[in-house]
PDB file of N, CA and C in Angstrom:
ATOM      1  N   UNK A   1      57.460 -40.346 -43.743  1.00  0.00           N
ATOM      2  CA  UNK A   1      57.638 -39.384 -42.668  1.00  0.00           C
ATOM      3  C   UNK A   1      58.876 -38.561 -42.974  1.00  0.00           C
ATOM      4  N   UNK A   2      58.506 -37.333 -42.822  1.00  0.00           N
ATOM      5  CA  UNK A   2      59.852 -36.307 -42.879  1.00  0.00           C
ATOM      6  C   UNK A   2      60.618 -36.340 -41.401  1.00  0.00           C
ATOM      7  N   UNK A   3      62.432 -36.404 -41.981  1.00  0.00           N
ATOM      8  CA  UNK A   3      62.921 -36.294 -40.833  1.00  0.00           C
ATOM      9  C   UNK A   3      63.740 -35.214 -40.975  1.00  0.00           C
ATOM     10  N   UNK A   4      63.996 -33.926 -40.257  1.00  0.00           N
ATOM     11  CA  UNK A   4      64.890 -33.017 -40.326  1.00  0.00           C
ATOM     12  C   UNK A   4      65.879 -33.490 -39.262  1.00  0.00           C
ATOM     13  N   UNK A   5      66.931 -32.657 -40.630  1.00  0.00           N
ATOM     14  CA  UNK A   5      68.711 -32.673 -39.891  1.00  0.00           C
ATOM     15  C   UNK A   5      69.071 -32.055 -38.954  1.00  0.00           C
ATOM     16  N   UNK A   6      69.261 -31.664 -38.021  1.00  0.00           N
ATOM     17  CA  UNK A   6      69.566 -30.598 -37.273  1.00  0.00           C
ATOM     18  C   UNK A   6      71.206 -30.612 -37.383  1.00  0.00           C
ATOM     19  N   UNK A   7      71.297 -29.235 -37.675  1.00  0.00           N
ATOM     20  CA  UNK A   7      72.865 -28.544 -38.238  1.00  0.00           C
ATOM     21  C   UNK A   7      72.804 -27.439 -37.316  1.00  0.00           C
ATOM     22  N   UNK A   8      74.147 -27.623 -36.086  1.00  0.00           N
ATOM     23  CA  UNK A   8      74.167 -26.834 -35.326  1.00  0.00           C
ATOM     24  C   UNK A   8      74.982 -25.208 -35.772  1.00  0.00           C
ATOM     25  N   UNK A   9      75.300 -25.359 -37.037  1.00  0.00           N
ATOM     26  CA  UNK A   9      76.042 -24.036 -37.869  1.00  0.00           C
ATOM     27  C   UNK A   9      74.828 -23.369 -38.632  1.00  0.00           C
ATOM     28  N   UNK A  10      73.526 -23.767 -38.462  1.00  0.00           N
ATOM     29  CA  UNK A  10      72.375 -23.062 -39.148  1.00  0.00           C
ATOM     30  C   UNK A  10      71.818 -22.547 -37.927  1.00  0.00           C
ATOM     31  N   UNK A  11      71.468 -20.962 -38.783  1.00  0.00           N
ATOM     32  CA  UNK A  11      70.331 -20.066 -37.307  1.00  0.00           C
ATOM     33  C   UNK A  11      69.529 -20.380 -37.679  1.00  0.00           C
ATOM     34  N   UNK A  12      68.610 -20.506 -36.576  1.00  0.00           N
ATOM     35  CA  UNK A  12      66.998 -20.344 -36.879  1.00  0.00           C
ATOM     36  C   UNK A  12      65.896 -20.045 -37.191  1.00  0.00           C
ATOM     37  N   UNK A  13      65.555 -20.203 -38.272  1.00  0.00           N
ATOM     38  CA  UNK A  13      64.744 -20.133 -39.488  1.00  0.00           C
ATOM     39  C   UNK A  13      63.158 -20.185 -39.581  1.00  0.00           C
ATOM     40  N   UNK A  14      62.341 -19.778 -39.275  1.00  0.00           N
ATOM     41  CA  UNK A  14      61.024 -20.546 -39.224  1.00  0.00           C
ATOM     42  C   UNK A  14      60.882 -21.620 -40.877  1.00  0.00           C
ATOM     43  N   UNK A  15      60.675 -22.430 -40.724  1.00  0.00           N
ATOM     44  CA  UNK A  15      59.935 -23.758 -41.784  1.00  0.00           C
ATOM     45  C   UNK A  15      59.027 -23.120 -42.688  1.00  0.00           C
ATOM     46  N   UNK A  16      59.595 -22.633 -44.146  1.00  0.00           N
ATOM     47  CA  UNK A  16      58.528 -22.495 -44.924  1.00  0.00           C
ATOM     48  C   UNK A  16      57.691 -23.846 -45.558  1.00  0.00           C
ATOM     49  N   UNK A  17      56.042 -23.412 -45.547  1.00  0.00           N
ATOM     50  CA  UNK A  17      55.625 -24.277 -45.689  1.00  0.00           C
ATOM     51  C   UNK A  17      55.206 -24.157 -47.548  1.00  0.00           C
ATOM     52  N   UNK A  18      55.072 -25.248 -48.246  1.00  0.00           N
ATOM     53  CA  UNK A  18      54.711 -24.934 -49.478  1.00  0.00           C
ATOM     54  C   UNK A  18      53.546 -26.055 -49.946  1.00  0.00           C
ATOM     55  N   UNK A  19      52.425 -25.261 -50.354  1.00  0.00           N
ATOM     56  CA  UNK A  19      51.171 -25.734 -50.272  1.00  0.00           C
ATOM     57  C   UNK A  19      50.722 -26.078 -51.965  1.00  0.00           C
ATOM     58  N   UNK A  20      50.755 -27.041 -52.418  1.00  0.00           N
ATOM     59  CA  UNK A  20      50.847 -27.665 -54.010  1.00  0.00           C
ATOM     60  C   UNK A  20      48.857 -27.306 -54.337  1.00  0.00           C
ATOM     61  N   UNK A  21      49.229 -27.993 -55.372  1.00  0.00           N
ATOM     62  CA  UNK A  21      47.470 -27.348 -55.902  1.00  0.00           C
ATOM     63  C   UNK A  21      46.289 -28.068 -54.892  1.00  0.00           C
ATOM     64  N   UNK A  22      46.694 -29.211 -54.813  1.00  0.00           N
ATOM     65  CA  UNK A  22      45.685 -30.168 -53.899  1.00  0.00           C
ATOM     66  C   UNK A  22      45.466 -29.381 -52.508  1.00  0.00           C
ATOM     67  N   UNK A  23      46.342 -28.853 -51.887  1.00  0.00           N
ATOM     68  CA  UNK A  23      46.222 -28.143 -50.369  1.00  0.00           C
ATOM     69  C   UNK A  23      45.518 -27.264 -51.141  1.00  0.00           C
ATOM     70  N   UNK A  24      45.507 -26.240 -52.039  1.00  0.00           N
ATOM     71  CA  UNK A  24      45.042 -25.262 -52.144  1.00  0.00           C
ATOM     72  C   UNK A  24      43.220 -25.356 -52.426  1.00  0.00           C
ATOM     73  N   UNK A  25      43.182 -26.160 -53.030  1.00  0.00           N
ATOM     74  CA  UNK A  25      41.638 -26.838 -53.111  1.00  0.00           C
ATOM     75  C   UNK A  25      41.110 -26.794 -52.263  1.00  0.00           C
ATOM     76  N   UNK A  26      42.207 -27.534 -51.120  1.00  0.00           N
ATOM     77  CA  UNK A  26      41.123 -28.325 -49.541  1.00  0.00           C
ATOM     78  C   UNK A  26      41.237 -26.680 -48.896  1.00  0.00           C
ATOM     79  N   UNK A  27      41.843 -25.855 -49.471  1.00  0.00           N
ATOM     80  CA  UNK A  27      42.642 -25.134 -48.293  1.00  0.00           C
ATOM     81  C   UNK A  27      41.210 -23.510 -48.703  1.00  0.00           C
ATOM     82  N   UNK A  28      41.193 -23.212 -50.204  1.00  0.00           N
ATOM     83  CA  UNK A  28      40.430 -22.175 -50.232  1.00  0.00           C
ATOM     84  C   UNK A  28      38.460 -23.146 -50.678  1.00  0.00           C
ATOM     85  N   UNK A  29      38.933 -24.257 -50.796  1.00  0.00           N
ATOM     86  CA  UNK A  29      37.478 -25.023 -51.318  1.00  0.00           C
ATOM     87  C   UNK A  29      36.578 -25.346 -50.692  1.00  0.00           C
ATOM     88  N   UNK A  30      37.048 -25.772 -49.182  1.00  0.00           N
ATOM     89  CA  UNK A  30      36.192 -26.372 -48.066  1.00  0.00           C
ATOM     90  C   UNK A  30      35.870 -24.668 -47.563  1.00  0.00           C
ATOM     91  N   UNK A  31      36.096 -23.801 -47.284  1.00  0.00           N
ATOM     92  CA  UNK A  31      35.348 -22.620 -46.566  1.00  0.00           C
ATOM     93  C   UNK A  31      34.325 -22.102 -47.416  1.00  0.00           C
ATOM     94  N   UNK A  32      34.694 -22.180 -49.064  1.00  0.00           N
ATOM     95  CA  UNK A  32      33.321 -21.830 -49.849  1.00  0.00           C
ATOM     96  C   UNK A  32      32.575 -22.922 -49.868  1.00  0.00           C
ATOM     97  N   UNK A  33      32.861 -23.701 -50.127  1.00  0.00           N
ATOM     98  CA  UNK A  33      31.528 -25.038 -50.027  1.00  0.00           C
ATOM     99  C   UNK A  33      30.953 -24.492 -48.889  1.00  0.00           C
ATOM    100  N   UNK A  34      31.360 -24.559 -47.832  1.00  0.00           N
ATOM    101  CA  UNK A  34      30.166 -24.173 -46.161  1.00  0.00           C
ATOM    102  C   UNK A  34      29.591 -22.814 -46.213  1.00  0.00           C
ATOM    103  N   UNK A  35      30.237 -21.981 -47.194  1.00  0.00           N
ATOM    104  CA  UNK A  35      29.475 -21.117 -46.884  1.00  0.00           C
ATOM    105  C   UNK A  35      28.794 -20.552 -48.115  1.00  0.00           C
ATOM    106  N   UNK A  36      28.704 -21.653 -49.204  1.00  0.00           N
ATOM    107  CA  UNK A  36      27.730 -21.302 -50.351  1.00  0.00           C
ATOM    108  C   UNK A  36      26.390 -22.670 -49.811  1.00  0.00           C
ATOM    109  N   UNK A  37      26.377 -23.345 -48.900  1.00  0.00           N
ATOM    110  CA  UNK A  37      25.397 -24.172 -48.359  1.00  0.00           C
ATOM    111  C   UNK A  37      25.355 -23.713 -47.205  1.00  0.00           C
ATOM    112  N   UNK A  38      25.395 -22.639 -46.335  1.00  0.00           N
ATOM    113  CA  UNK A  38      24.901 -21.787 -45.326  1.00  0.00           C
ATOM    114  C   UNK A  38      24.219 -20.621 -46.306  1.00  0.00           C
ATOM    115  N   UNK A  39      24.559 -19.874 -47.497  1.00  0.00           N
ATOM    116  CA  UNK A  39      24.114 -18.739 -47.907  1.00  0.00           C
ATOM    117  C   UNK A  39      22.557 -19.378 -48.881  1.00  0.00           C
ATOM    118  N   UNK A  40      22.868 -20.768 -49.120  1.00  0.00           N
ATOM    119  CA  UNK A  40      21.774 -21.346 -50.029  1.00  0.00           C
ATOM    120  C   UNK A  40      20.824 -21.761 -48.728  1.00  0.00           C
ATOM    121  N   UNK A  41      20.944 -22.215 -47.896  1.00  0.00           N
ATOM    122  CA  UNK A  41      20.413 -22.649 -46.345  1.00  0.00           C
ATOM    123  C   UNK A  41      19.198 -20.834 -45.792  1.00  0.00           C
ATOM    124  N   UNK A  42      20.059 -19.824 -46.043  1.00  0.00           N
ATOM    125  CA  UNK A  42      19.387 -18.597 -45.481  1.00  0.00           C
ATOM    126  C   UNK A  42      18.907 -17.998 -46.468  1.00  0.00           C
ATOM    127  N   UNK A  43      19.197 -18.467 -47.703  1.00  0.00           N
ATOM    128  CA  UNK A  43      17.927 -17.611 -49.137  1.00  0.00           C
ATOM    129  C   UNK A  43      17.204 -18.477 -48.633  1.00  0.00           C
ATOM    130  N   UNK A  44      16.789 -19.538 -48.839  1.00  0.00           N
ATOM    131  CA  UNK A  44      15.524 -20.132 -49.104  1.00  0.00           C
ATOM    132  C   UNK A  44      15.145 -20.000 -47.723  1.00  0.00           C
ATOM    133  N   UNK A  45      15.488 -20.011 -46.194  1.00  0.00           N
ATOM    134  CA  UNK A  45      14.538 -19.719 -45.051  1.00  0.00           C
ATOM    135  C   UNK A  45      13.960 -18.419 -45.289  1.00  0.00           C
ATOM    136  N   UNK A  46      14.572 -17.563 -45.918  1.00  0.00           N
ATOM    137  CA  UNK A  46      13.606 -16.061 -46.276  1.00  0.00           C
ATOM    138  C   UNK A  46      12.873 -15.876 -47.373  1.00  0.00           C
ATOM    139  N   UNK A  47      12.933 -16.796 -48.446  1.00  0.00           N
ATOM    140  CA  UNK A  47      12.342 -16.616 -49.317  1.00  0.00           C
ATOM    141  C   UNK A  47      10.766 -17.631 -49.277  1.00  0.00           C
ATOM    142  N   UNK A  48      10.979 -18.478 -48.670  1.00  0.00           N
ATOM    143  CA  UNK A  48       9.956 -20.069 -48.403  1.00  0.00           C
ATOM    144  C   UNK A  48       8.630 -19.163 -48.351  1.00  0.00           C
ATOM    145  N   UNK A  49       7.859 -19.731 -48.790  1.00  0.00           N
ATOM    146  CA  UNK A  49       6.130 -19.099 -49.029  1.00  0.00           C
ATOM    147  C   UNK A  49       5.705 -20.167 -47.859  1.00  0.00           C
ATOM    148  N   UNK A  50       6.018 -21.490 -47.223  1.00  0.00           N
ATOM    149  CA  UNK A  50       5.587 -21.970 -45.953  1.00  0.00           C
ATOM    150  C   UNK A  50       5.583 -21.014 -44.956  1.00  0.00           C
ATOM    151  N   UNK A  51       4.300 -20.971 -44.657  1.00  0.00           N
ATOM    152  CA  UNK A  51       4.003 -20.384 -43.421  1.00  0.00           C
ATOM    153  C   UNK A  51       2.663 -21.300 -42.070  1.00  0.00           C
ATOM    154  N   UNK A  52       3.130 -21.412 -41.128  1.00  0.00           N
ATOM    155  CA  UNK A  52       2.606 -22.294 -39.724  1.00  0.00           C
ATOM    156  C   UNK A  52       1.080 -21.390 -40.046  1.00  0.00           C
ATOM    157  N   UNK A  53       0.193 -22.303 -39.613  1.00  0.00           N
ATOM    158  CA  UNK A  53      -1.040 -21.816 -39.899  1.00  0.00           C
ATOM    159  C   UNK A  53      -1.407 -21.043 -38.655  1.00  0.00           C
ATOM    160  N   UNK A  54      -2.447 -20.374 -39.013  1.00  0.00           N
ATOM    161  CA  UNK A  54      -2.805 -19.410 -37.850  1.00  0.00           C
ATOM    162  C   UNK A  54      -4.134 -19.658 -36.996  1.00  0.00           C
ATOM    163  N   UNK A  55      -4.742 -20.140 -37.752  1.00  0.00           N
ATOM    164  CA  UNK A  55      -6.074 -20.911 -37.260  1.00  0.00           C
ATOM    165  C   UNK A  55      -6.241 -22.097 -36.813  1.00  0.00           C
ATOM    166  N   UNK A  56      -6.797 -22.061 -35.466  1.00  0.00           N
ATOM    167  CA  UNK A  56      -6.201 -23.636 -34.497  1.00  0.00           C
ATOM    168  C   UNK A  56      -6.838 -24.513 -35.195  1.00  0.00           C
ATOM    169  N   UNK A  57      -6.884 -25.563 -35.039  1.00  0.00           N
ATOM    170  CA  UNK A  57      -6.768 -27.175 -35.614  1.00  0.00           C
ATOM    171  C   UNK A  57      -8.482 -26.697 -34.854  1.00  0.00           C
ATOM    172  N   UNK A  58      -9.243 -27.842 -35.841  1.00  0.00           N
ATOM    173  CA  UNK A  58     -10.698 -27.963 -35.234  1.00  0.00           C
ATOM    174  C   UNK A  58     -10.880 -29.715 -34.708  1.00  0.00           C
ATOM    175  N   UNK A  59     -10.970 -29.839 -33.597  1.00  0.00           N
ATOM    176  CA  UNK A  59     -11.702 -31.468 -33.481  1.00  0.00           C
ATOM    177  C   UNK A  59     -12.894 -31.594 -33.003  1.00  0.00           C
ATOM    178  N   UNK A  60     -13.243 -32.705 -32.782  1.00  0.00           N
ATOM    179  CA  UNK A  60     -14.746 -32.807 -32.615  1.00  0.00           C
ATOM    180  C   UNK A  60     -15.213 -32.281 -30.978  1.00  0.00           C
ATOM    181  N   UNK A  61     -16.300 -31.327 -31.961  1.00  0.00           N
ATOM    182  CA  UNK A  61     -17.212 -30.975 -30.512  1.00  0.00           C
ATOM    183  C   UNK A  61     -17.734 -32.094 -29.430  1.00  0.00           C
ATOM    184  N   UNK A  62     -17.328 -32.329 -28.704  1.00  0.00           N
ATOM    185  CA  UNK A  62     -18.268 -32.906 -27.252  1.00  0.00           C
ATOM    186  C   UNK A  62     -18.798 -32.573 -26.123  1.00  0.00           C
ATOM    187  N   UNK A  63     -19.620 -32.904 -25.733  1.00  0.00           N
ATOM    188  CA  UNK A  63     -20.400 -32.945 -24.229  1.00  0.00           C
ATOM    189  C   UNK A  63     -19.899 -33.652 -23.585  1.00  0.00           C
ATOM    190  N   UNK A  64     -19.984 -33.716 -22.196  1.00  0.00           N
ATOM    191  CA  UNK A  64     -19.278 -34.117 -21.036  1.00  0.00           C
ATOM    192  C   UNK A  64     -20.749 -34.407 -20.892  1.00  0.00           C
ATOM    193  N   UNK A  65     -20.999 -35.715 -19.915  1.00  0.00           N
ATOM    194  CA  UNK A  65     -22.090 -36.556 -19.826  1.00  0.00           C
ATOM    195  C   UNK A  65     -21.680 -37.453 -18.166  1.00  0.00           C
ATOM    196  N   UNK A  66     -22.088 -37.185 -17.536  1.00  0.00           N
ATOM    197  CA  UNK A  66     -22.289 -38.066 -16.054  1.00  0.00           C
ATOM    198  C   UNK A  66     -22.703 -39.352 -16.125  1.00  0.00           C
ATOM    199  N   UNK A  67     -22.409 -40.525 -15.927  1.00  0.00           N
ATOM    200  CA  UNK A  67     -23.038 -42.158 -16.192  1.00  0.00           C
ATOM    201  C   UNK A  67     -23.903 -41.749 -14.570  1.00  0.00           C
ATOM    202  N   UNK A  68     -25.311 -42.500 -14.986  1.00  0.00           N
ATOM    203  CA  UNK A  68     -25.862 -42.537 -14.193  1.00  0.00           C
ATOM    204  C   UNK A  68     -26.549 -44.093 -14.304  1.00  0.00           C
ATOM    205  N   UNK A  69     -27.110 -44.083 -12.881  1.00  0.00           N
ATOM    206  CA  UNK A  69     -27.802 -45.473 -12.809  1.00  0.00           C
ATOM    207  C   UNK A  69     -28.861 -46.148 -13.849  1.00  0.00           C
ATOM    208  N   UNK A  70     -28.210 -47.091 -14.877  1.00  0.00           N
ATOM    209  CA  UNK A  70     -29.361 -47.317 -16.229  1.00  0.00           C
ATOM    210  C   UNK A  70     -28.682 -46.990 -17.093  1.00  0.00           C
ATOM    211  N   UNK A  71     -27.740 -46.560 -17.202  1.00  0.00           N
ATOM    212  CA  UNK A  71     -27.525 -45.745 -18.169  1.00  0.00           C
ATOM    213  C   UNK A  71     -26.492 -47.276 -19.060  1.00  0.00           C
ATOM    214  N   UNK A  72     -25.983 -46.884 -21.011  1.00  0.00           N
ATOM    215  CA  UNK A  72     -25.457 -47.405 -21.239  1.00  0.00           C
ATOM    216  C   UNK A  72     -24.880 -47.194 -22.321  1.00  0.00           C
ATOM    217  N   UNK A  73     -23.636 -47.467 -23.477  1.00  0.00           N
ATOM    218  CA  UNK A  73     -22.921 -46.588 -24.116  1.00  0.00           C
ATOM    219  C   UNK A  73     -23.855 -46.018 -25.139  1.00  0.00           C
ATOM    220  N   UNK A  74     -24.918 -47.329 -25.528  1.00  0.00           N
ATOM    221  CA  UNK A  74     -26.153 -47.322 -26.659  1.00  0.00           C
ATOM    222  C   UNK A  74     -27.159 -46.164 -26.252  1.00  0.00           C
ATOM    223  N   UNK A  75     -27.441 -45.876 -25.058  1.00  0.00           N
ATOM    224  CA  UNK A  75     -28.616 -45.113 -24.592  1.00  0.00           C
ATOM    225  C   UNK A  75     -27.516 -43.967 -24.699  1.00  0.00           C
ATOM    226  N   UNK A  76     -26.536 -43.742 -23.999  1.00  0.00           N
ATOM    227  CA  UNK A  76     -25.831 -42.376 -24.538  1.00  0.00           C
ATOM    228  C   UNK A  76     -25.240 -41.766 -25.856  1.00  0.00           C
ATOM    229  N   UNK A  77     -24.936 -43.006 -26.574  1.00  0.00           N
ATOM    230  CA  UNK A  77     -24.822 -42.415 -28.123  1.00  0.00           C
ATOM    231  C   UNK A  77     -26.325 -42.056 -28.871  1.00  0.00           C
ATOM    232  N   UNK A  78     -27.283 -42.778 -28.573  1.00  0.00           N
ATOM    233  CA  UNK A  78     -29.000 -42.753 -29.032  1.00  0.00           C
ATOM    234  C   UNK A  78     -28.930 -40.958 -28.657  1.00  0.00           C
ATOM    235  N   UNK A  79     -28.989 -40.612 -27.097  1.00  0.00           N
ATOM    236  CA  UNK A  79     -30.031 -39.690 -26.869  1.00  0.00           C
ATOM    237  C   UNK A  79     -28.720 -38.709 -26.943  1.00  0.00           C
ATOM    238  N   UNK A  80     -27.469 -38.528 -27.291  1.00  0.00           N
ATOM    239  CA  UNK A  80     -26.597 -37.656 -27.587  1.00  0.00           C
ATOM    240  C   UNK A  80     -26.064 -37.126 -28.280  1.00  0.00           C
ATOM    241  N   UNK A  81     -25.727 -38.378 -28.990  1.00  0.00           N
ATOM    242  CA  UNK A  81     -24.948 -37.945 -30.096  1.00  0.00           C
ATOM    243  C   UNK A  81     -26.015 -37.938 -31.834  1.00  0.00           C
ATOM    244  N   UNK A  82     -26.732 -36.991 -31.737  1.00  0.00           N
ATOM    245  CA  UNK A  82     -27.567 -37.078 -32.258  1.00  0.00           C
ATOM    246  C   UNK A  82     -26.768 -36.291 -33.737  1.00  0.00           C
ATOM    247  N   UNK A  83     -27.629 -37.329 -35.264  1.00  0.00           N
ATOM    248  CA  UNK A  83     -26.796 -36.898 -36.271  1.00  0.00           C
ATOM    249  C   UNK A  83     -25.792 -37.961 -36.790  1.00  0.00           C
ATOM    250  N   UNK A  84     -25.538 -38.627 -36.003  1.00  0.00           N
ATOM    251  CA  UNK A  84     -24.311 -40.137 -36.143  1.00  0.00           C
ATOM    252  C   UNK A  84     -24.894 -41.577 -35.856  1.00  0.00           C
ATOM    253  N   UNK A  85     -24.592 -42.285 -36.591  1.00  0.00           N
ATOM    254  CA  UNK A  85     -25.013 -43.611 -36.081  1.00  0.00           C
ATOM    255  C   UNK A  85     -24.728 -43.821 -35.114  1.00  0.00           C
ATOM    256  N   UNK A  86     -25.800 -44.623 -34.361  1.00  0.00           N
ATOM    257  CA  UNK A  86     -25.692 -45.205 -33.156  1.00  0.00           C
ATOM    258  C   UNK A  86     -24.226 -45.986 -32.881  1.00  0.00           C
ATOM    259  N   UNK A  87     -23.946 -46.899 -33.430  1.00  0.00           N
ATOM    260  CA  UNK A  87     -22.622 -47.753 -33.700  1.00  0.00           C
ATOM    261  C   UNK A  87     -21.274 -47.260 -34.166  1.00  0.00           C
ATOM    262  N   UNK A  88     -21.766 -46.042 -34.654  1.00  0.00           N
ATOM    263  CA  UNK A  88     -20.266 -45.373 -35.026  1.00  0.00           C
ATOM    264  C   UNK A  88     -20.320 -44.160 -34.056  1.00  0.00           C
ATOM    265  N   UNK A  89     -21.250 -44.014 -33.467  1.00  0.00           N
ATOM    266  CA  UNK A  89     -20.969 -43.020 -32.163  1.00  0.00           C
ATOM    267  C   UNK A  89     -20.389 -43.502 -30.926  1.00  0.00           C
ATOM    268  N   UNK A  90     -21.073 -45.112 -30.948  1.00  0.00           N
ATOM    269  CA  UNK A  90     -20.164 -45.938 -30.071  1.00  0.00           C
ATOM    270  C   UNK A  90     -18.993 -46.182 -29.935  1.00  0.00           C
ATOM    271  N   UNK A  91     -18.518 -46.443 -31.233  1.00  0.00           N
ATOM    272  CA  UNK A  91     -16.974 -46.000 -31.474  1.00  0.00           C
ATOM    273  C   UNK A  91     -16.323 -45.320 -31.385  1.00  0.00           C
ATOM    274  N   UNK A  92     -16.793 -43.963 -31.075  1.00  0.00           N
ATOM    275  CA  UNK A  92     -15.889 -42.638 -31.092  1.00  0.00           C
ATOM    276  C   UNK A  92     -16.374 -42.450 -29.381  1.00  0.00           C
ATOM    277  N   UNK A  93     -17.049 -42.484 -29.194  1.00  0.00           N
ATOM    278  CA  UNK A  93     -17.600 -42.310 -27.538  1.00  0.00           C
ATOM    279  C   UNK A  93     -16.186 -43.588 -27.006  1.00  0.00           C
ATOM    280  N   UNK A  94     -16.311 -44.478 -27.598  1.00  0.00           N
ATOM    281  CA  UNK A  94     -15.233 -45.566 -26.591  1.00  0.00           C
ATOM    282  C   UNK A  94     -13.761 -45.050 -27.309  1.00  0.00           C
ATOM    283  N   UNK A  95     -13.423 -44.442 -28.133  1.00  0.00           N
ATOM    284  CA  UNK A  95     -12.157 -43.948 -28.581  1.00  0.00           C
ATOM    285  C   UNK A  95     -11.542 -42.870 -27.798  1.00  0.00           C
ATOM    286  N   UNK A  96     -12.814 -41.479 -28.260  1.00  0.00           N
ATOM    287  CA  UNK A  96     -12.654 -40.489 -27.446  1.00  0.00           C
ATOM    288  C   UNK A  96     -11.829 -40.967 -25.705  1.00  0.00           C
ATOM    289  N   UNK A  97     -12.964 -41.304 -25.179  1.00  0.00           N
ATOM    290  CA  UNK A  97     -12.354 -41.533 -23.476  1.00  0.00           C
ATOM    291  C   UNK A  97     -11.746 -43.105 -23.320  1.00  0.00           C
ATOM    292  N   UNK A  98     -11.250 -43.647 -24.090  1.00  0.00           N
ATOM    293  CA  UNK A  98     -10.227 -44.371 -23.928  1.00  0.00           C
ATOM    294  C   UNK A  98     -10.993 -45.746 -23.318  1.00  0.00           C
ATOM    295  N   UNK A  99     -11.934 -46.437 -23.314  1.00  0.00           N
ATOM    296  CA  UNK A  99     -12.356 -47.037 -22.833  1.00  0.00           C
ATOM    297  C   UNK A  99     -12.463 -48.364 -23.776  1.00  0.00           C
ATOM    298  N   UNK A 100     -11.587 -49.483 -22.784  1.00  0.00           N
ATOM    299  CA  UNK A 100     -11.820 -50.561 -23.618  1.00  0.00           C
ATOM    300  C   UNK A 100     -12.537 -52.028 -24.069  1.00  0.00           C
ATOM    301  N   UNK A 101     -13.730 -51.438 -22.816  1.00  0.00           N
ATOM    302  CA  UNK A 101     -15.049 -52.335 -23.436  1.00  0.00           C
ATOM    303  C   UNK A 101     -16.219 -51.226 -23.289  1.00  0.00           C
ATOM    304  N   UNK A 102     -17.135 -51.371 -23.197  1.00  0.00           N
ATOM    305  CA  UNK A 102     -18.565 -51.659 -23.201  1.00  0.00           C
ATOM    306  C   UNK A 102     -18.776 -50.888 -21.780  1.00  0.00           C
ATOM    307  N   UNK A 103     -18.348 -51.304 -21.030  1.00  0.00           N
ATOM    308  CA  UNK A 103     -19.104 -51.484 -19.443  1.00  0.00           C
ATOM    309  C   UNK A 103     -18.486 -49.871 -19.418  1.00  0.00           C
ATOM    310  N   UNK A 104     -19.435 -48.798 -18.398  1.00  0.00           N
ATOM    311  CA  UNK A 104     -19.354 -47.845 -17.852  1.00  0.00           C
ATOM    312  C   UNK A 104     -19.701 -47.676 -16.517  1.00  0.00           C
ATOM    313  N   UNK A 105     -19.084 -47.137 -15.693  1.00  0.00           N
ATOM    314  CA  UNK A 105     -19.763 -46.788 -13.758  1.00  0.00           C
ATOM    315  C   UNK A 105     -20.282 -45.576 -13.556  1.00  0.00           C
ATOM    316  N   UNK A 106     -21.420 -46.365 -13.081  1.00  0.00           N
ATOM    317  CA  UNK A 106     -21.900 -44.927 -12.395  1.00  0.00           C
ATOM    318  C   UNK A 106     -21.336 -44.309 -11.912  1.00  0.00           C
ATOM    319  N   UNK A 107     -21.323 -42.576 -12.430  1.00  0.00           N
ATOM    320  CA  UNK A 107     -20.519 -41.314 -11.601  1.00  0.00           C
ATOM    321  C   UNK A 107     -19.086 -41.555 -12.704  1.00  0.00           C
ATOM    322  N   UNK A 108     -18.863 -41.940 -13.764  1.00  0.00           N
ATOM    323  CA  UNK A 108     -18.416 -41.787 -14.641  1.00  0.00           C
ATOM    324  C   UNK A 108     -18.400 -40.276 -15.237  1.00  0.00           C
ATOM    325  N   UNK A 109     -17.290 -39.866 -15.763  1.00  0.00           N
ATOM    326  CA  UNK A 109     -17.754 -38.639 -16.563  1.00  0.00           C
ATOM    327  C   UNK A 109     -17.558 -38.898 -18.638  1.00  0.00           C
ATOM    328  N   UNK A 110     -18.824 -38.922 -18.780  1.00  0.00           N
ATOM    329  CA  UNK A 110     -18.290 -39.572 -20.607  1.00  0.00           C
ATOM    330  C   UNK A 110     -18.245 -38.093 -21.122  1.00  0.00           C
ATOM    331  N   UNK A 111     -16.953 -38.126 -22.537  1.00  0.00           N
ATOM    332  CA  UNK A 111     -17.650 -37.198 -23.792  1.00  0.00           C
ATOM    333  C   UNK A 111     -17.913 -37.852 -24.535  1.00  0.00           C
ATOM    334  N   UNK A 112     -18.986 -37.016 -25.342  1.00  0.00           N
ATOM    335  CA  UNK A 112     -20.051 -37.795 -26.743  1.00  0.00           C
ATOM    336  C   UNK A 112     -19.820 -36.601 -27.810  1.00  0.00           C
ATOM    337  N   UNK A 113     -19.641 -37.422 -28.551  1.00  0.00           N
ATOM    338  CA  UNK A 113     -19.398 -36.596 -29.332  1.00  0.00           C
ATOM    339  C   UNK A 113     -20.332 -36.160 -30.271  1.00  0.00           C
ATOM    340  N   UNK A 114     -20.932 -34.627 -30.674  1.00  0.00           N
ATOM    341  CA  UNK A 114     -21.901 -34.691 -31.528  1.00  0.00           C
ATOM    342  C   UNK A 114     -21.705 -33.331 -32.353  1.00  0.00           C
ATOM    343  N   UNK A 115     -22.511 -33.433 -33.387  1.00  0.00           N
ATOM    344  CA  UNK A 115     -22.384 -32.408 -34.269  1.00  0.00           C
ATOM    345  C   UNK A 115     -22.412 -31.514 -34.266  1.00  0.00           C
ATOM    346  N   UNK A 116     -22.278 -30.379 -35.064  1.00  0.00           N
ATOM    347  CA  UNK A 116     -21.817 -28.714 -34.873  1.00  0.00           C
ATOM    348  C   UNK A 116     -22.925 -28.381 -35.568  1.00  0.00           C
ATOM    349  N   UNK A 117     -23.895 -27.905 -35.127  1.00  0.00           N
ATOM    350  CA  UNK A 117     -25.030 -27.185 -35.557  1.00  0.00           C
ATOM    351  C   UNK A 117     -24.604 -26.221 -36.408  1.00  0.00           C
TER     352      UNK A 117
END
């Protein structure tokens, strides 16, 4: 720790400061580092060939389907989802609407999912 003398026969002086090679590093080195990784940061956001696509995402077409009395996931993947296995339509019919068995109620609203003509 530096301790200054105070000498009441000295005027007042401002403190020159003297900055050796190491300050001068931290002192002119750290503002170009940030701003040669801000200038490398804004070439490449203008130059980047990524571009967000423009054409919406496609998922699977479905019908909206009413459960009615009789009805069951097999008889609605059979007479709906026509084009898909029965069993793997079952699967996506119980994926799609979140359903985690089998059983459906009447006045239900199902989607089925089926192919794009």
């Amino acid at each position: 720790m530096a301790t200054v003398a105070l000498d009441s026969k000295r005027t007042k002086q401002p403190m020159k400061i003297r900055i050796n090679r190491r300050g001068w590093a931290v002192l002119v080195g750290v503002p170009v580092f940030i701003l040669t990784i801000a200038a490398a940061f804004l070439v490449t956001m203008f130059t980047s060939d990524a571009q967000a696509s423009s054409n919406l995402p496609t998922g699977v077409e479905t019908v909206a389907v009413t459960v009615i009395q009789g009805d069951s996931l097999w008889a609605l993947a059979r007479e709906y989802a026509t084009g898909y296995d029965v069993d793997v339509a079952i699967e996506h019919i119980a994926e799609i609407n979140a359903l985690d068995s089998s059983e459906i109620r009447v006045g239900d609203t199902l989607e089925i999912p089926v192919l794009a003509n």
